[in-house]
C-alpha atoms as a PDB file:
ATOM      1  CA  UNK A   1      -5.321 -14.862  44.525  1.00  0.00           C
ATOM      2  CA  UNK A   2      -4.668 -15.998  48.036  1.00  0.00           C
ATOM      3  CA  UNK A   3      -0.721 -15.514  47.656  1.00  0.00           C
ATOM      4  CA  UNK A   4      -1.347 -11.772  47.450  1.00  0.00           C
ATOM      5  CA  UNK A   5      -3.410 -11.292  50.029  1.00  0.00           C
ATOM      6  CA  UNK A   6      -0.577 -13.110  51.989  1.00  0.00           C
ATOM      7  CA  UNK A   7       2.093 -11.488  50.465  1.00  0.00           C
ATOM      8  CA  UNK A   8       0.721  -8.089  51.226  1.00  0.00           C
ATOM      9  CA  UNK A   9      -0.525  -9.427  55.008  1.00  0.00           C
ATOM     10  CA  UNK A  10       3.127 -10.353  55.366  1.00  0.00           C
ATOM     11  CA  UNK A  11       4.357  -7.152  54.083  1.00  0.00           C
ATOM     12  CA  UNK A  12       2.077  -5.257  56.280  1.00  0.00           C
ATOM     13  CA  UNK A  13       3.238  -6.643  59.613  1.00  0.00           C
ATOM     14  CA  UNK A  14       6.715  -5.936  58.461  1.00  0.00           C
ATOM     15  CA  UNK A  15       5.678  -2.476  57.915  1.00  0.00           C
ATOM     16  CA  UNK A  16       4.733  -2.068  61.276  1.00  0.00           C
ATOM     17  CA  UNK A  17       7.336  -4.138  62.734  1.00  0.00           C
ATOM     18  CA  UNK A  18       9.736  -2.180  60.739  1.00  0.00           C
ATOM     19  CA  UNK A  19       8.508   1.360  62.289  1.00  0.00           C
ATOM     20  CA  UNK A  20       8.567   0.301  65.508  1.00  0.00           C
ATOM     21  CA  UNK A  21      11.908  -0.735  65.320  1.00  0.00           C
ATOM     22  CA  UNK A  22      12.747   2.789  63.426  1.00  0.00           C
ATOM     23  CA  UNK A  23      11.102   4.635  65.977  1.00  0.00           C
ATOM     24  CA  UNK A  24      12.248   2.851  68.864  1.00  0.00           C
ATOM     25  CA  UNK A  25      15.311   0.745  68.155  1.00  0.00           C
ATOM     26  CA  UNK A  26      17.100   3.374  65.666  1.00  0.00           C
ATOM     27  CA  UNK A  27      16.372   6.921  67.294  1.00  0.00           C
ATOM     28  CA  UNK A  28      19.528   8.453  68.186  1.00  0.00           C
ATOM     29  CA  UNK A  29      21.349   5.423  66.919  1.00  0.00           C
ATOM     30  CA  UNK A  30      21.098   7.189  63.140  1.00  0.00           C
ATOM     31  CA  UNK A  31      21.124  10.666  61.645  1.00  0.00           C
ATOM     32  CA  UNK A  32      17.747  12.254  61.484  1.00  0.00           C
ATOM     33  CA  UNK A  33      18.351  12.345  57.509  1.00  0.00           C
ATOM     34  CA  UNK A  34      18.396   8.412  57.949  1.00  0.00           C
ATOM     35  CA  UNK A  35      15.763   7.681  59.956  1.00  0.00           C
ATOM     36  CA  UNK A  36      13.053  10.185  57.291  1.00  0.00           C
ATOM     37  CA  UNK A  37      14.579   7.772  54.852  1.00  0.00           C
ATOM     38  CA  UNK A  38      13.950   4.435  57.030  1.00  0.00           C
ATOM     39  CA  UNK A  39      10.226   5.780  57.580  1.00  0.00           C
ATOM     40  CA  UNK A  40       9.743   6.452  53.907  1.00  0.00           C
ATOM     41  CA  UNK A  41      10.589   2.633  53.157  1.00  0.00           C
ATOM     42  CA  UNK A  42       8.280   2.267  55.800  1.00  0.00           C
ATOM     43  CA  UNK A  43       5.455   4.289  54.588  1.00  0.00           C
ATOM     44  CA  UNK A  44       5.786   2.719  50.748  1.00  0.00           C
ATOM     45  CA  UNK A  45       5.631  -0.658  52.355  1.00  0.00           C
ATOM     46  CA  UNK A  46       2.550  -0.391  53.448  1.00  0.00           C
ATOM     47  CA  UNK A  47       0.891   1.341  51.021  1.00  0.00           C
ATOM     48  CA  UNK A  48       1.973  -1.808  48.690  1.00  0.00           C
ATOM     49  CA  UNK A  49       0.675  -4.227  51.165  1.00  0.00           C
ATOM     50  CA  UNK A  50      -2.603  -2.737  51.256  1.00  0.00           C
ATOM     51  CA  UNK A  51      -2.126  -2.542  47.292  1.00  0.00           C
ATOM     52  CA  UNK A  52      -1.600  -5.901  47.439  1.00  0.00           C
ATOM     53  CA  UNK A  53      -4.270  -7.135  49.492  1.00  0.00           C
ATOM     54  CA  UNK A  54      -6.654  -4.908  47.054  1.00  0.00           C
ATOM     55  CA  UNK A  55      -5.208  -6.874  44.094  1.00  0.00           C
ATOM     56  CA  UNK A  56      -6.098 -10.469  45.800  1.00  0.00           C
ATOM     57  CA  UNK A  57      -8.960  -9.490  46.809  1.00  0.00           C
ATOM     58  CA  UNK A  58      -9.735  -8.415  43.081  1.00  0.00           C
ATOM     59  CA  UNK A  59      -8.554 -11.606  41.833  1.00  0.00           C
ATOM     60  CA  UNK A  60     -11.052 -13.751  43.849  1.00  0.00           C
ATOM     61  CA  UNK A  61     -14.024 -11.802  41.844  1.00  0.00           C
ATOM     62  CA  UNK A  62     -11.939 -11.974  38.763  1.00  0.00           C
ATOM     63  CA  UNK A  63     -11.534 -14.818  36.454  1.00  0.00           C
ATOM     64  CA  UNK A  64      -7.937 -14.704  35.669  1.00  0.00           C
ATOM     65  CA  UNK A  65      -6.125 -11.599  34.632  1.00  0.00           C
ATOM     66  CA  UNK A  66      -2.984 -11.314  33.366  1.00  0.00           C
ATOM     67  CA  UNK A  67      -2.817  -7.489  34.070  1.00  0.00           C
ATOM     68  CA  UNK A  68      -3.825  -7.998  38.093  1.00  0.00           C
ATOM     69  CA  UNK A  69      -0.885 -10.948  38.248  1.00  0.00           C
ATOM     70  CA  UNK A  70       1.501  -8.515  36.263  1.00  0.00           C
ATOM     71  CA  UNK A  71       0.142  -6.104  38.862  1.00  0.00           C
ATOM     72  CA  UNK A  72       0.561  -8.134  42.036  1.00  0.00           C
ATOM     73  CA  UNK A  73       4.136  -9.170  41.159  1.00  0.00           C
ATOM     74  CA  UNK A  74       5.015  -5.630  40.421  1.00  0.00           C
ATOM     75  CA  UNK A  75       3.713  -4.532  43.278  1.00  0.00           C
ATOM     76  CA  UNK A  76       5.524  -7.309  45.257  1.00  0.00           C
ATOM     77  CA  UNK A  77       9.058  -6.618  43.529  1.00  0.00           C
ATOM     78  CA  UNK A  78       8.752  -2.591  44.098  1.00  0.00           C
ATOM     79  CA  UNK A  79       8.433  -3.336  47.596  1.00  0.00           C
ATOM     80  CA  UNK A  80      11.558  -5.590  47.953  1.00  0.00           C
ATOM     81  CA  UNK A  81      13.484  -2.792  45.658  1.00  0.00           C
ATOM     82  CA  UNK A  82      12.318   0.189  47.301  1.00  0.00           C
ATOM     83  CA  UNK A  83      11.746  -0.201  50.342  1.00  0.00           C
ATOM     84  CA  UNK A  84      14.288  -2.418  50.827  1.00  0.00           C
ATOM     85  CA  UNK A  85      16.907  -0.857  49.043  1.00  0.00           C
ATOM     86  CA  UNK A  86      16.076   1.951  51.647  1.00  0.00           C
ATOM     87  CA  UNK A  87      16.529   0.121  54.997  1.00  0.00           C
ATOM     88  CA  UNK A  88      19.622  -1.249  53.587  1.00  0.00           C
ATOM     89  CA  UNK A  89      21.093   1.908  52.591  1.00  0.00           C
ATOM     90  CA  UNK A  90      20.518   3.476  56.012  1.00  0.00           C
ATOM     91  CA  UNK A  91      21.783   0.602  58.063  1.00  0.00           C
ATOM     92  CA  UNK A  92      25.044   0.482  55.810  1.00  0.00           C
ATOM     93  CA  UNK A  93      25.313   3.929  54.431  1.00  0.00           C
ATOM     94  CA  UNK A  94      26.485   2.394  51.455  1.00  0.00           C
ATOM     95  CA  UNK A  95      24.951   5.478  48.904  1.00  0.00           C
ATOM     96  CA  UNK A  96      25.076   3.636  45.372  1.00  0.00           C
ATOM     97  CA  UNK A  97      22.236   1.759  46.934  1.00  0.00           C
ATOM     98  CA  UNK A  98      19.848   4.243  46.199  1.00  0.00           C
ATOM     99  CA  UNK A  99      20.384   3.920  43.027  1.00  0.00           C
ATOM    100  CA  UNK A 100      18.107   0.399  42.812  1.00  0.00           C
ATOM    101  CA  UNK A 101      15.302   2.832  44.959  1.00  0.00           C
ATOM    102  CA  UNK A 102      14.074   4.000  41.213  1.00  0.00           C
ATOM    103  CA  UNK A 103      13.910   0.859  40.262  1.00  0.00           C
ATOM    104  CA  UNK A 104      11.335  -0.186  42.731  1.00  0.00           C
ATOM    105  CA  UNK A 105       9.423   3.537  42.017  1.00  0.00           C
ATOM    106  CA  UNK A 106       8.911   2.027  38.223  1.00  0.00           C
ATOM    107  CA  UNK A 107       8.068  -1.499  39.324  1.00  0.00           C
ATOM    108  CA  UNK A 108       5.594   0.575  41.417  1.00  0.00           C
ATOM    109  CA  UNK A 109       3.821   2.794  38.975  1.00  0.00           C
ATOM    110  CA  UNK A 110       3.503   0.072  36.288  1.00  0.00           C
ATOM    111  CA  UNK A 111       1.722  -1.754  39.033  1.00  0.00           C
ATOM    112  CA  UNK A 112      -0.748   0.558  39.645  1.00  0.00           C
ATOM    113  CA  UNK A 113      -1.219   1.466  35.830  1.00  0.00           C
ATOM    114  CA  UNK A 114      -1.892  -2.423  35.314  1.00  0.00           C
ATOM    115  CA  UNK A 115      -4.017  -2.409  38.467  1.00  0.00           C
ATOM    116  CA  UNK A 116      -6.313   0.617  36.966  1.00  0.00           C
ATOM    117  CA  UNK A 117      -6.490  -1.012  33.635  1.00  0.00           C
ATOM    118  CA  UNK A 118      -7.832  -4.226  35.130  1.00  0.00           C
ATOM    119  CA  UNK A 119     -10.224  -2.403  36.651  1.00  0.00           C
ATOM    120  CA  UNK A 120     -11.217  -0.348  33.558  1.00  0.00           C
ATOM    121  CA  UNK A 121     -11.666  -3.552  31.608  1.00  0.00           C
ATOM    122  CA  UNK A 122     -13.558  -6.078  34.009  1.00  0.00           C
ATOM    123  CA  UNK A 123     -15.164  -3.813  36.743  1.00  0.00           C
END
């Protein structure tokens, strides 16, 4: 599917965009504790995107699949949970928003269990 291939494009400029600004814009603006947190949203974002550039790529050579589009949208919603539940919580320091963080680690895993399945069953 095209959208994932976008969506994780998208994702992957943020990514960098994201870094830079952690690298550059933050340092000495946050606590070191922070700014290992802001590079771990950073670091799980891209991962994703590439995960879901993979996934739309798959899709192209696969008729439809349920478990890639589960997959995908997994992949898609981890990355707004995690990740972003990170960068919020070190720009506020608002704690209790780590609490969604797990969230995104599930959506994550299912999407990769769903992503090897697909693979098990069509490749």
């Amino acid at each position: 599917m095209k959208l994932f291939v976008l969506l994780g494009v998208i994702h992957a400029f943020l990514s960098v965009a994201l870094g830079a600004f952690g690298a550059h814009g933050l340092q000495g603006k946050m606590e070191q504790k922070y700014l290992d947190i802001w590079e771990t949203g950073v670091r799980y974002e891209m991962y994703h995107a590439l995960g879901l550039i993979v996934i739309g790529i798959i899709s192209g050579s696969i008729k439809t699949s349920a478990l890639l589009n589960w997959s995908g949208w997994l992949m898609f919603i981890g990355i707004i949970l995690f990740s972003g539940s990170l960068y919020i919580l070190c720009l506020t320091k608002i704690s209790v928003l780590g609490a969604i963080t797990p969230i995104g680690g599930v959506a994550f895993l299912a999407a990769w269990v769903l992503l090897g399945t697909a693979a098990v069953k069509w490749m």
